[in-house]
C-alpha atoms as a PDB file:
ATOM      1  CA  UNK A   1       9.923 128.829 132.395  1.00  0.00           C
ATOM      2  CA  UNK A   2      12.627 128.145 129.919  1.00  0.00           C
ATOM      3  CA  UNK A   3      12.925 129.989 126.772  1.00  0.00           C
ATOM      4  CA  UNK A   4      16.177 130.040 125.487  1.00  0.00           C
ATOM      5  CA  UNK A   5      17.667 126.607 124.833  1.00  0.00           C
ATOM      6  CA  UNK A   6      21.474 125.715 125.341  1.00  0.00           C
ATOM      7  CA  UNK A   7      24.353 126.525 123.270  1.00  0.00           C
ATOM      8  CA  UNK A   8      24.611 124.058 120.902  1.00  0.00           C
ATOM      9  CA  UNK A   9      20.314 123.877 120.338  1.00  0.00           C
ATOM     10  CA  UNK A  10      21.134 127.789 119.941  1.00  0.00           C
ATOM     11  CA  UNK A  11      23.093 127.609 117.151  1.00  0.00           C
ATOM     12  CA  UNK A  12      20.995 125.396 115.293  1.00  0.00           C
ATOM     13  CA  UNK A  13      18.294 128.068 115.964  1.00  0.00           C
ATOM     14  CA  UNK A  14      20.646 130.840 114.986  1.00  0.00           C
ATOM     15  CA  UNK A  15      21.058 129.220 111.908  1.00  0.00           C
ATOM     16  CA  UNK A  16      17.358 128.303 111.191  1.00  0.00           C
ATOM     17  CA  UNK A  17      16.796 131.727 111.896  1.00  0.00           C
ATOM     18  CA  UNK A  18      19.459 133.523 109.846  1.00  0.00           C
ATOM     19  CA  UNK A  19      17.712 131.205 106.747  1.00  0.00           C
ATOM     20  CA  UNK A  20      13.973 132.213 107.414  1.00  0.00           C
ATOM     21  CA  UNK A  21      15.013 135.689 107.301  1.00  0.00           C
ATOM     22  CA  UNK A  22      17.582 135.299 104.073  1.00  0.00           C
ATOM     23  CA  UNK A  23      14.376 133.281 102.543  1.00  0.00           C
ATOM     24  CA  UNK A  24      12.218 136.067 103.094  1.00  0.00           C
ATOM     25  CA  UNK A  25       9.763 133.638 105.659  1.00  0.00           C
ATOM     26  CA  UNK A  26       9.680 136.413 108.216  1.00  0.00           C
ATOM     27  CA  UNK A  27       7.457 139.446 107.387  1.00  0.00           C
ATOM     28  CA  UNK A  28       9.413 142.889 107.132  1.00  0.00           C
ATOM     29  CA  UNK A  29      12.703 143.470 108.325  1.00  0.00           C
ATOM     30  CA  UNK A  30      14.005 140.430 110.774  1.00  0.00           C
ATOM     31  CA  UNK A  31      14.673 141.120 113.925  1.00  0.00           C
ATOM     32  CA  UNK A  32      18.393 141.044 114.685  1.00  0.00           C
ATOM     33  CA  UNK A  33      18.661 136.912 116.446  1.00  0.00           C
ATOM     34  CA  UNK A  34      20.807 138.924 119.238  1.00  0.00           C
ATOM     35  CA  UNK A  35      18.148 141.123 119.672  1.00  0.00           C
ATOM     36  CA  UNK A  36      15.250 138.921 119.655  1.00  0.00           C
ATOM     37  CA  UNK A  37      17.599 136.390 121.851  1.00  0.00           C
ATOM     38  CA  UNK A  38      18.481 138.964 124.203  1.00  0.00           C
ATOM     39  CA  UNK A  39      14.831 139.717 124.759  1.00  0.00           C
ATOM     40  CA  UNK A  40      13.325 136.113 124.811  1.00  0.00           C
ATOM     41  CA  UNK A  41      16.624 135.990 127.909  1.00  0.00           C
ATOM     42  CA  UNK A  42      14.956 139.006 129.498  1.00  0.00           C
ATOM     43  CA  UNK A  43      11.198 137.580 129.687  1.00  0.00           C
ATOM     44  CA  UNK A  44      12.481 134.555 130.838  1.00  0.00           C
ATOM     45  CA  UNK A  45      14.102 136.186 133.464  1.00  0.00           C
ATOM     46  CA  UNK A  46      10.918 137.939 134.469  1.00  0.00           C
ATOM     47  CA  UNK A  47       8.849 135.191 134.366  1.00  0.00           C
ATOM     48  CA  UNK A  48      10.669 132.993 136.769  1.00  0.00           C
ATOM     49  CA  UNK A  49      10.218 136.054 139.602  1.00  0.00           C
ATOM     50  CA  UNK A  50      13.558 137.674 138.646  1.00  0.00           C
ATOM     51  CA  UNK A  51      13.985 141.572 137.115  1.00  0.00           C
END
């Protein structure tokens, strides 16, 4: 399973992302992108058999 895409799609996500939250799209405070990147890398990783 592949979650997070590569660097360049990334950034184009990052910024999507940093405009849905400045828009006021996302509900409550946004989720810090690192954050919510670093645990969309950590699923991943546990869904392909890894810790």
């Amino acid at each position: 399973m592949k979650l997070i895409p590569d660097a360049e799609a990334l950034k184009v996500l990052e910024a999507d992302y940093k405009k849905m939250a400045d828009d006021g799209v996302l509900l409550d405070d946004a989720e810090p992108f690192e954050k919510l990147i670093k645990r969309c890398r950590e699923l991943e990783r546990w869904a392909n058999g890894g810790v």
